[in-house]
N, C-alpha and C. Protein backbone atom coordinates (compact mmCIF):
# COMPACT_ATOMS: atom_id res chain seq x y z
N UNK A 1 -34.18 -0.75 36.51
CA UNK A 1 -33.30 0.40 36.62
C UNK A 1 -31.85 -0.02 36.37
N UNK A 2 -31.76 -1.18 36.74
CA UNK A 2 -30.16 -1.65 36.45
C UNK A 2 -29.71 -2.08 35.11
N UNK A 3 -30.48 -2.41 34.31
CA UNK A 3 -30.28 -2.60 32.55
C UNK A 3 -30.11 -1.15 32.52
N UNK A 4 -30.54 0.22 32.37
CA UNK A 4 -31.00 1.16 31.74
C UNK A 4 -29.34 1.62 32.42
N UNK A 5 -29.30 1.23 33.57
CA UNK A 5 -27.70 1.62 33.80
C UNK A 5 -26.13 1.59 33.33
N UNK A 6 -26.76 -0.46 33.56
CA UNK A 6 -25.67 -0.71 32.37
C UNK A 6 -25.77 -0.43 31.07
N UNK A 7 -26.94 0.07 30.05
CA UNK A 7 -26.61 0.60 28.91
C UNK A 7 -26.34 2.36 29.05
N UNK A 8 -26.33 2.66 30.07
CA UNK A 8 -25.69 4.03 30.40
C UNK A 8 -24.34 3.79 30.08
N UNK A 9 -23.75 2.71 30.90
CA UNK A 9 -22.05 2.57 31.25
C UNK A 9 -22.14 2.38 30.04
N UNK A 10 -22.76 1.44 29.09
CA UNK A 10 -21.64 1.36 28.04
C UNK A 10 -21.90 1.89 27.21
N UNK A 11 -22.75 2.98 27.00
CA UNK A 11 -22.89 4.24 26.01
C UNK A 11 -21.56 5.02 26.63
N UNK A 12 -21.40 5.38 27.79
CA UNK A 12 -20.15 6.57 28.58
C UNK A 12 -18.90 5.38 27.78
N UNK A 13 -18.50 4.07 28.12
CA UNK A 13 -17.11 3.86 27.44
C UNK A 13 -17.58 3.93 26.07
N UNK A 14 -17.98 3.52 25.09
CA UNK A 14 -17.92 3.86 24.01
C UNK A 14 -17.68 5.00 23.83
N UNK A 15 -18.34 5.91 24.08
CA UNK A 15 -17.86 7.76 24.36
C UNK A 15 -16.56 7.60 24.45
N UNK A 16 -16.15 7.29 25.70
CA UNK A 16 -14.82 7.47 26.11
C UNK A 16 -13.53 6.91 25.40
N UNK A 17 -13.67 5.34 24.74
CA UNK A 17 -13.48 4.95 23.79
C UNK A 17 -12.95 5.95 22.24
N UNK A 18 -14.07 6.30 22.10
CA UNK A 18 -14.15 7.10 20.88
C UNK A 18 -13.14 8.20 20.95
N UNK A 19 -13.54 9.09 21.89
CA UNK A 19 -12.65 10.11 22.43
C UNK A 19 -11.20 9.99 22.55
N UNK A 20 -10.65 8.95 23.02
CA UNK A 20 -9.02 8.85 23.21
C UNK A 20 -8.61 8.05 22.12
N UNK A 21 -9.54 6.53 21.68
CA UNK A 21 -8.63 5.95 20.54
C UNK A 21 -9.03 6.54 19.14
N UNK A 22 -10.16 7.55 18.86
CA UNK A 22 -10.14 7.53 17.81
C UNK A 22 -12.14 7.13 17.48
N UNK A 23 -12.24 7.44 16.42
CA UNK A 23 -13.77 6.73 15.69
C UNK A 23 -13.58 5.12 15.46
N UNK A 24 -14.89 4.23 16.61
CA UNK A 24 -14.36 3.28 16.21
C UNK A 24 -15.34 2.95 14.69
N UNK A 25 -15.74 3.52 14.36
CA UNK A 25 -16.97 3.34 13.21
C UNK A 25 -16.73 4.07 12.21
N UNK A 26 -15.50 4.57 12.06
CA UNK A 26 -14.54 5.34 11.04
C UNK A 26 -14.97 4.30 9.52
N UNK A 27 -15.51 5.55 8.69
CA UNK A 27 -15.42 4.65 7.10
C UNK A 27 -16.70 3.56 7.24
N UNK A 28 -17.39 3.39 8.48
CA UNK A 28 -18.41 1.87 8.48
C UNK A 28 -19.89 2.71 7.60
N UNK A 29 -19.83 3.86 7.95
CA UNK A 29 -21.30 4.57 7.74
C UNK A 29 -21.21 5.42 6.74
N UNK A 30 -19.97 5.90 6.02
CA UNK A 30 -19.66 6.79 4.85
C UNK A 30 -20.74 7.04 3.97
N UNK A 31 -21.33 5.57 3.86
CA UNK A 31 -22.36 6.04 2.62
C UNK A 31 -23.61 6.93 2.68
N UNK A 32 -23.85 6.88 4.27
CA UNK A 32 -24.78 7.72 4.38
C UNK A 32 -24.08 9.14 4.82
N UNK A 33 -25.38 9.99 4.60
CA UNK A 33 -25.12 11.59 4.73
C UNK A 33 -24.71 11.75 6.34
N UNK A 34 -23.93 13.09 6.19
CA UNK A 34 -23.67 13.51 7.53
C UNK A 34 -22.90 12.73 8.49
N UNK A 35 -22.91 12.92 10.06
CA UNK A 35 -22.31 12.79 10.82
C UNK A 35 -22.96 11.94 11.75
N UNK A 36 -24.21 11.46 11.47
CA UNK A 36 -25.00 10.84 12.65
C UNK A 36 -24.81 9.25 13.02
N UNK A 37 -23.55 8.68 12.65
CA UNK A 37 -23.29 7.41 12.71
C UNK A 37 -21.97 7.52 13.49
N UNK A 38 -21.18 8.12 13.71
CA UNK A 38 -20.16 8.16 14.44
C UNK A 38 -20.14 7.86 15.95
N UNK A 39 -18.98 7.19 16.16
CA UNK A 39 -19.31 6.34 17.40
C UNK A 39 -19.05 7.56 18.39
N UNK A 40 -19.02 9.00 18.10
CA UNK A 40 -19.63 10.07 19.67
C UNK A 40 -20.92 9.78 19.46
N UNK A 41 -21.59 10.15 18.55
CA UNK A 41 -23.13 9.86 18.08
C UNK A 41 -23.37 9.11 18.54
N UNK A 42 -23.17 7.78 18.51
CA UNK A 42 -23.87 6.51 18.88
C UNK A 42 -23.72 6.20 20.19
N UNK A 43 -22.67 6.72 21.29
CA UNK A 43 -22.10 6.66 22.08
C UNK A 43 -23.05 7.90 23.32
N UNK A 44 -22.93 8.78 22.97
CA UNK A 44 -24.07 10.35 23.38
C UNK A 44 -25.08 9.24 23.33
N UNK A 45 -26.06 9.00 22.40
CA UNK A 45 -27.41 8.87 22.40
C UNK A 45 -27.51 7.09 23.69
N UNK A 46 -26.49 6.23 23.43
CA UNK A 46 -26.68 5.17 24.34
C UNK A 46 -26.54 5.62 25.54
N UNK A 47 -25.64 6.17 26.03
CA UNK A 47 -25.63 6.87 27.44
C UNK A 47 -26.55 7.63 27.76
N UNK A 48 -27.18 8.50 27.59
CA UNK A 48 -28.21 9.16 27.46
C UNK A 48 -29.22 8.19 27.63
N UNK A 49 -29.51 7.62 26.63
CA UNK A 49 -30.73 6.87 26.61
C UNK A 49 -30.99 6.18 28.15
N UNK A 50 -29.88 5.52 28.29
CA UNK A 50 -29.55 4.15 29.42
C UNK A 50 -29.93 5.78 30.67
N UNK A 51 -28.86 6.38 30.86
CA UNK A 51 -28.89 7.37 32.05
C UNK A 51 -30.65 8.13 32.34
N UNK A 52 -31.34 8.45 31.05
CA UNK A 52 -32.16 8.82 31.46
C UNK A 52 -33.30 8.30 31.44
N UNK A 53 -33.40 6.92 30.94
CA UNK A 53 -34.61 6.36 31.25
C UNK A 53 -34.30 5.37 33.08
N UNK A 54 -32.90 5.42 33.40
CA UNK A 54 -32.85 4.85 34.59
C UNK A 54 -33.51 6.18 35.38
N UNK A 55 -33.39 7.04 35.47
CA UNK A 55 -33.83 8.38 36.33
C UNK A 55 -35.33 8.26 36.14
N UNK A 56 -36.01 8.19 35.04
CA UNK A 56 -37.43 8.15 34.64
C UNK A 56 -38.22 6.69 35.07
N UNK A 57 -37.12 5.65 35.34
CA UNK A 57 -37.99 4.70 36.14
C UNK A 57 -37.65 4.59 37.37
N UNK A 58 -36.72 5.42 38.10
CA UNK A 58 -36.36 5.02 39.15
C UNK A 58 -37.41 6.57 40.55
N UNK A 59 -38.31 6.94 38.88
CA UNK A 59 -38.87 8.50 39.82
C UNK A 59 -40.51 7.55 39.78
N UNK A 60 -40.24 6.33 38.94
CA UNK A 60 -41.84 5.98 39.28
C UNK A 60 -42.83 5.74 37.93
N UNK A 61 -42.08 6.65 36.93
CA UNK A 61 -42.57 6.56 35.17
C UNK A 61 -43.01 5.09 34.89
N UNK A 62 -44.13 5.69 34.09
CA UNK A 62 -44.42 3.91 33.24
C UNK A 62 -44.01 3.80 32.25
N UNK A 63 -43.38 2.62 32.15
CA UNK A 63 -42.57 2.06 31.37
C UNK A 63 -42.91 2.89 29.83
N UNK A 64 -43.82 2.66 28.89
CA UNK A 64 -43.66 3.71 28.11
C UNK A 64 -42.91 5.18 28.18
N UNK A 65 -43.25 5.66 29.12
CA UNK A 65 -42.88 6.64 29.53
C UNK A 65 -41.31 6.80 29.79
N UNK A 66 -40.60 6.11 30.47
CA UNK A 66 -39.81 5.51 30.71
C UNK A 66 -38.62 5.36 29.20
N UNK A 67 -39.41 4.65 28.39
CA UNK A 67 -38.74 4.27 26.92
C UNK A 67 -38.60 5.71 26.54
N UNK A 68 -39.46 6.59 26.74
CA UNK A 68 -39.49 7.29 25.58
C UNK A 68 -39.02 9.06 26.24
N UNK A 69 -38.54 9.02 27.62
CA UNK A 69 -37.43 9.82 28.61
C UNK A 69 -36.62 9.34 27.75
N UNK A 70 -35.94 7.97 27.81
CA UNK A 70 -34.57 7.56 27.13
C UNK A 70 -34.38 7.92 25.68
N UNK A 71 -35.21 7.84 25.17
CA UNK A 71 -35.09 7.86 23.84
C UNK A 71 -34.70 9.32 23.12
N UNK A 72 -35.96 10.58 24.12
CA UNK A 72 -35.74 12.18 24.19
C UNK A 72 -34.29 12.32 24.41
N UNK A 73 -33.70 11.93 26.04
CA UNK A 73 -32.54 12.05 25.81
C UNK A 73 -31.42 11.58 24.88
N UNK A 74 -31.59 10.62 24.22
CA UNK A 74 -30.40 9.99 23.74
C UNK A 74 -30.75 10.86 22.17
N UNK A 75 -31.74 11.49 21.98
CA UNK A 75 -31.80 11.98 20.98
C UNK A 75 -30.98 13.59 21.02
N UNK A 76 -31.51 14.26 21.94
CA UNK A 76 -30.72 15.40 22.24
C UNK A 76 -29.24 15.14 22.37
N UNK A 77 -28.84 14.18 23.02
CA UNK A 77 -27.55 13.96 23.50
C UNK A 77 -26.50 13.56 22.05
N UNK A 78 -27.48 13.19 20.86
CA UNK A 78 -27.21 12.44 19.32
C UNK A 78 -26.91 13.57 18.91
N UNK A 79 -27.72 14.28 18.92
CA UNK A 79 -28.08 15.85 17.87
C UNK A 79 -26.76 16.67 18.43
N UNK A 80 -26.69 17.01 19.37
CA UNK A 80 -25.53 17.38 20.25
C UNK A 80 -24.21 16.93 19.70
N UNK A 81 -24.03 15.69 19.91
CA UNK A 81 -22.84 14.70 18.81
C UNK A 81 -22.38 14.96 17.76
N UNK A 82 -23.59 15.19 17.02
CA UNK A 82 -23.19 15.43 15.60
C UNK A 82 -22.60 16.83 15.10
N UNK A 83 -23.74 17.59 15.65
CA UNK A 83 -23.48 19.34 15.80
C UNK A 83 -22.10 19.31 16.39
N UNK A 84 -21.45 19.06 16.99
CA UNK A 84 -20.34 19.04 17.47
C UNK A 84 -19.53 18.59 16.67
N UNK A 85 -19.56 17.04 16.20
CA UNK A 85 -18.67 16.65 15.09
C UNK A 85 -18.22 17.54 13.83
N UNK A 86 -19.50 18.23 13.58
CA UNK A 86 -19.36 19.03 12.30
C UNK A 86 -18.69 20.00 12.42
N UNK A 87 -18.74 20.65 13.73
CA UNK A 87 -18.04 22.38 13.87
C UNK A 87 -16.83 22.04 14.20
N UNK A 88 -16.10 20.51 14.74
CA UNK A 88 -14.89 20.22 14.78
C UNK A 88 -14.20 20.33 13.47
N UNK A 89 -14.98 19.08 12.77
CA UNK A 89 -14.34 18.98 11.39
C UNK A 89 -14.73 19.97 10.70
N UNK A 90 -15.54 21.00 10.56
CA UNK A 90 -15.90 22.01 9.88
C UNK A 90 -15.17 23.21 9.41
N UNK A 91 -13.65 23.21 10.15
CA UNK A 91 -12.99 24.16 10.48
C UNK A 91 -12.33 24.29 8.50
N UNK A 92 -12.19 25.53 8.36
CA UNK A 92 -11.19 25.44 7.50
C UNK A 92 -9.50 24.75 7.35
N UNK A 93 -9.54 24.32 5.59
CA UNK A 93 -8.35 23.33 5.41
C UNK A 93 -7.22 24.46 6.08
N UNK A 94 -6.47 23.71 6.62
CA UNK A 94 -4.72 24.73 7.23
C UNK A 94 -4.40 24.43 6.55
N UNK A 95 -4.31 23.88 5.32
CA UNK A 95 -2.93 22.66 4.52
C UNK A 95 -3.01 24.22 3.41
N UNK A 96 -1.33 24.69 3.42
CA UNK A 96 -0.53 25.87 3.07
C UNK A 96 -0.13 25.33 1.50
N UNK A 97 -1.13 26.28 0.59
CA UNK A 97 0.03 26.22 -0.67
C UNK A 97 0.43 26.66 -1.53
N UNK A 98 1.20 26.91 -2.42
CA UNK A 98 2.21 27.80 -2.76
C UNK A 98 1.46 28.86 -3.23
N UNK A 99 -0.10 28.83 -3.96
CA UNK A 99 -0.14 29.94 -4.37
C UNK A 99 -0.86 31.26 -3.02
N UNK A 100 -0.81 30.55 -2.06
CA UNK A 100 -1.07 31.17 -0.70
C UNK A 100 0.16 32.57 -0.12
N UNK A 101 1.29 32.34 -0.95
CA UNK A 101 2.44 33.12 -0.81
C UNK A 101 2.71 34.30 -1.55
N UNK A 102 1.62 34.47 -3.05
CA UNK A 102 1.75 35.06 -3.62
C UNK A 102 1.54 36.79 -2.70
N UNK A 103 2.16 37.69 -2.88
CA UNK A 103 1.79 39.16 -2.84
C UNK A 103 2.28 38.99 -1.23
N UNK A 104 2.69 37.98 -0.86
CA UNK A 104 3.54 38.16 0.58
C UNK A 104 5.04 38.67 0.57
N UNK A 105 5.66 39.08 1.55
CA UNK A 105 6.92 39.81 1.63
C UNK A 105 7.58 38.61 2.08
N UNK A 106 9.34 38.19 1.92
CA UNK A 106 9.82 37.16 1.36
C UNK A 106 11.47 37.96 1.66
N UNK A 107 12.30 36.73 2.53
CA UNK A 107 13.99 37.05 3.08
C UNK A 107 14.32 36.32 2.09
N UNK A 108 15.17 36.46 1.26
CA UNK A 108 15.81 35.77 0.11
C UNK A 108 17.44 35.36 1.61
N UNK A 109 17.46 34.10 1.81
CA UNK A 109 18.19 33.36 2.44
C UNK A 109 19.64 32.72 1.72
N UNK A 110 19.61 32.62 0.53
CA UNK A 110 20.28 32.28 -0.30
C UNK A 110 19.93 32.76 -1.76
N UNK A 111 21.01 33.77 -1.76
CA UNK A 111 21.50 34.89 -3.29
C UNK A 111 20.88 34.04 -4.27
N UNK A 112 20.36 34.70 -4.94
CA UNK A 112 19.47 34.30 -6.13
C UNK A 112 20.27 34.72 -7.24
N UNK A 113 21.05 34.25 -8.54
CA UNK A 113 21.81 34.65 -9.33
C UNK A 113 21.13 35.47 -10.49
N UNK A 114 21.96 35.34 -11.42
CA UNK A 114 21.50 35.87 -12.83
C UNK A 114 20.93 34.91 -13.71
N UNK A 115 19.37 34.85 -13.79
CA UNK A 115 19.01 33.31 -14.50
C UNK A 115 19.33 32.36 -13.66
N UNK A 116 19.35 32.40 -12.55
CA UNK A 116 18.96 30.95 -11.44
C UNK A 116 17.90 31.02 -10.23
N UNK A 117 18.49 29.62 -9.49
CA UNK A 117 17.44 29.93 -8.41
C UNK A 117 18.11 29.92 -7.41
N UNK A 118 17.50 30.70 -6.33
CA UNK A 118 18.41 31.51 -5.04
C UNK A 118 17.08 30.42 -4.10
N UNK A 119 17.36 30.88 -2.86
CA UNK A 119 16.27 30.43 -1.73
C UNK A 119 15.59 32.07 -0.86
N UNK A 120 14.40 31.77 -0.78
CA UNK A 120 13.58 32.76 0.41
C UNK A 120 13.18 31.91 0.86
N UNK A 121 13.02 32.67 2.39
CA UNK A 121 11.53 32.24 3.47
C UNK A 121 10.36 33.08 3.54
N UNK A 122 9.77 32.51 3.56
CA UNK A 122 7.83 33.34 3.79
C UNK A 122 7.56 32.94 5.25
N UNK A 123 6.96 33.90 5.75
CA UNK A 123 6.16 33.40 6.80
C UNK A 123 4.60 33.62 6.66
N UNK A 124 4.39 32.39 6.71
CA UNK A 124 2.61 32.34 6.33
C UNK A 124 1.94 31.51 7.39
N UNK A 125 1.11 32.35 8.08
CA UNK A 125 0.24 31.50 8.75
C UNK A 125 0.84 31.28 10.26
N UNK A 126 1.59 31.64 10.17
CA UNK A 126 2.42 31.49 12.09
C UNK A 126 3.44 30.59 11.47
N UNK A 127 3.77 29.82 10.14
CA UNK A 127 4.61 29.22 9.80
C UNK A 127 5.65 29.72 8.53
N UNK A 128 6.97 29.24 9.05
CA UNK A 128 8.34 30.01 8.08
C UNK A 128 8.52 28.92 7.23
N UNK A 129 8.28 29.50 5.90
CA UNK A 129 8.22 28.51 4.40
C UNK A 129 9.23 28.72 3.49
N UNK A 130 10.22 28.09 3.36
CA UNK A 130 11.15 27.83 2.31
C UNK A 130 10.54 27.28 1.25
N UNK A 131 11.11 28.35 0.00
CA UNK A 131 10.79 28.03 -1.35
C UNK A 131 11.82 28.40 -2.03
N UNK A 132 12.14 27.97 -3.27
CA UNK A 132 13.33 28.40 -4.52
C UNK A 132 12.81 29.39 -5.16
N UNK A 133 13.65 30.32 -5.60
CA UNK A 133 13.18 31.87 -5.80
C UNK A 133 13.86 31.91 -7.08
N UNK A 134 13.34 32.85 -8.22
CA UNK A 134 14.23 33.55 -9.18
C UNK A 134 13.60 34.65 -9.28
N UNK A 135 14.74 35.75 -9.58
CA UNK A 135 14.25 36.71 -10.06
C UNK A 135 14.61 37.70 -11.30
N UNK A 136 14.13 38.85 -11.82
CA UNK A 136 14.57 39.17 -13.00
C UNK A 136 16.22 39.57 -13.26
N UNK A 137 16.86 40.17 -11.67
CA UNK A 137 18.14 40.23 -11.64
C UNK A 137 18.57 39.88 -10.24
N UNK A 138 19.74 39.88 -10.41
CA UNK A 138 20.49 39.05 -9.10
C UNK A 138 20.16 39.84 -7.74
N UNK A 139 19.97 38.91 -6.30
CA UNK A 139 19.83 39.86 -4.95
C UNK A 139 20.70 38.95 -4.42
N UNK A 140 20.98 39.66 -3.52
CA UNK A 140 21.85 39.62 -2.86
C UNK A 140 21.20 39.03 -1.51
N UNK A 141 21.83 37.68 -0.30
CA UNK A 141 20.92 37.09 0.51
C UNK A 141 20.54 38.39 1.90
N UNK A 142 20.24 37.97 2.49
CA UNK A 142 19.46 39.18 3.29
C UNK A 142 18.84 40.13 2.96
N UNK A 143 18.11 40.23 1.51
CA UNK A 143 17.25 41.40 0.74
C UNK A 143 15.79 40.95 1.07
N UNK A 144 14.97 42.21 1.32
CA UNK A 144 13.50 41.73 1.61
C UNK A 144 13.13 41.81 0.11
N UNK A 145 11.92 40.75 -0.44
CA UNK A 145 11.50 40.72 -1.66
C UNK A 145 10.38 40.60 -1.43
N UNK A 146 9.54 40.53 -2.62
CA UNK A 146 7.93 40.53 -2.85
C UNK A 146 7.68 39.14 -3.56
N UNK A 147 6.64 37.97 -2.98
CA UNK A 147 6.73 36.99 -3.81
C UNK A 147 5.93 38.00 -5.21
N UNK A 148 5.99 37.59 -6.24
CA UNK A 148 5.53 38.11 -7.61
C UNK A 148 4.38 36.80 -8.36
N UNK A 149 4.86 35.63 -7.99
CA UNK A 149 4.20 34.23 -9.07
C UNK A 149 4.52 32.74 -8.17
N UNK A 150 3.81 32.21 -9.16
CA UNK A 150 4.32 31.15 -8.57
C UNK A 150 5.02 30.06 -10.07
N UNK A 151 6.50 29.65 -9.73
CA UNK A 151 6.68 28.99 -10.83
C UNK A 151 6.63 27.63 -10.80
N UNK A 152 6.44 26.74 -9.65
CA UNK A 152 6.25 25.50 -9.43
C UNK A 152 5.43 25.06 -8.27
N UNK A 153 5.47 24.01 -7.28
CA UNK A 153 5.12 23.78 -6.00
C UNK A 153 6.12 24.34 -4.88
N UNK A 154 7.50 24.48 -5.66
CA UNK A 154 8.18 24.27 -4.86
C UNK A 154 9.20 26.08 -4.92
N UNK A 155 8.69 26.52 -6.02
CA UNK A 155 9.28 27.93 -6.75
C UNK A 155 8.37 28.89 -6.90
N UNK A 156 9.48 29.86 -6.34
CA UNK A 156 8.29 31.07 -6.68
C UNK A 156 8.83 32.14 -7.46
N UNK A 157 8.40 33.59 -8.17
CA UNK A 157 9.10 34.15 -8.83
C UNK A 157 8.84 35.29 -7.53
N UNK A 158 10.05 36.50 -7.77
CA UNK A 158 10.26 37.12 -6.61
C UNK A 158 10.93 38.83 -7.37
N UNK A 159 10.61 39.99 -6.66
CA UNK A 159 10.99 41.27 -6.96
C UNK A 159 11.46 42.01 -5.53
N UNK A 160 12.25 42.46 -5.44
CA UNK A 160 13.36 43.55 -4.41
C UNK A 160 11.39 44.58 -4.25
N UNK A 161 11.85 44.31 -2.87
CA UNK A 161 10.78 45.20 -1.94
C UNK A 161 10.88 46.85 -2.50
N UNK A 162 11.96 47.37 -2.68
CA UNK A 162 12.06 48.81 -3.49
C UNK A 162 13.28 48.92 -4.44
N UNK A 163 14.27 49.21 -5.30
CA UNK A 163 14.84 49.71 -5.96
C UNK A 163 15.44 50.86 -5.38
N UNK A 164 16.91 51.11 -4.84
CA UNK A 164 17.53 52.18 -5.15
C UNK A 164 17.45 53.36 -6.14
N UNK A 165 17.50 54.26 -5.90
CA UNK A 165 17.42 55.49 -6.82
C UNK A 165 18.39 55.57 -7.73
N UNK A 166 18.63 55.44 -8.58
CA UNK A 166 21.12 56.12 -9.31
C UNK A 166 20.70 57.31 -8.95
N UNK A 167 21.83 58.06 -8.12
CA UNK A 167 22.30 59.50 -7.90
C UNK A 167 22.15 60.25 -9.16
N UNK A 168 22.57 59.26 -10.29
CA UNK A 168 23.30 60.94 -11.48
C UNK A 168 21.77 61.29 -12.67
């Protein structure tokens, strides 16, 4: 019962390990598919294993029996690991880019001239994005605009949210 323990403990620090510094098995297992080499993975299934074959010999199990409590658990506890790993990393990319701005509304921060480039902010995503703006005629800074294009990574092309009427 006391081996099956200590490979409990050191399935839980490896876990624990893993958890605060990081994957220590980062890049070691790449070549194979999926997620099932990562040291939560490997870490789940040793603890597990160790924790529940100590419970399964300490209720009286024969040793087969025994192996193969540990093994059920450390397998569930693996499968668990991984499924987890994936829906972590699974999440969609956040990484924001320019053509993400298109058909968004846009503070021109700095006057955009005649044939140059002025500055707007976007707010995309819970985040306020500065980009270099031109547009077909000059605005004036504090005008709401429409992004229209995108002319670089770093530029966008831009149109006045409405047009004034002329009176005559």
């Amino acid at each position: 019962m006391t081996v099956f323990l200590v490979i409990g403990l050191v399935g839980l620090a490896l876990l624990t390990v893993t958890l605060v510094f990081g994957d220590l098995f980062d890049g070691v297992f790449d070549a194979l598919a999926g997620d099932w080499f990562s040291g939560a993975v490997i870490g789940g299934f040793v603890s597990a294993f160790g924790f529940g074959a100590a419970l399964a010999e300490g209720s009286g199990a024969p040793s087969p029996a025994v192996i193969a409590i540990g093994v059920g658990a450390g397998a569930v506890f693996a499968w668990f690991g991984a499924w987890l790993t994936r829906f972590l990393k699974g999440g969609e990319d956040a990484t924001l880019k320019t053509d993400d701005v298109v058909g968004m509304d846009a503070t021109v921060v700095a006057a955009i001239p005649d044939g140059g480039f002025g500055t707007v902010t976007v707010r995309v995503a819970g985040q306020t994005v500065r980009y270099n703006a031109r547009a077909e005629a000059p605005i004036t800074s504090g005008t709401e605009v429409h992004v229209t294009g995108v002319l670089s990574p770093t530029a966008v092309s831009v149109a006045p949210l409405w047009t004034p009427l002329d009176p005559s």
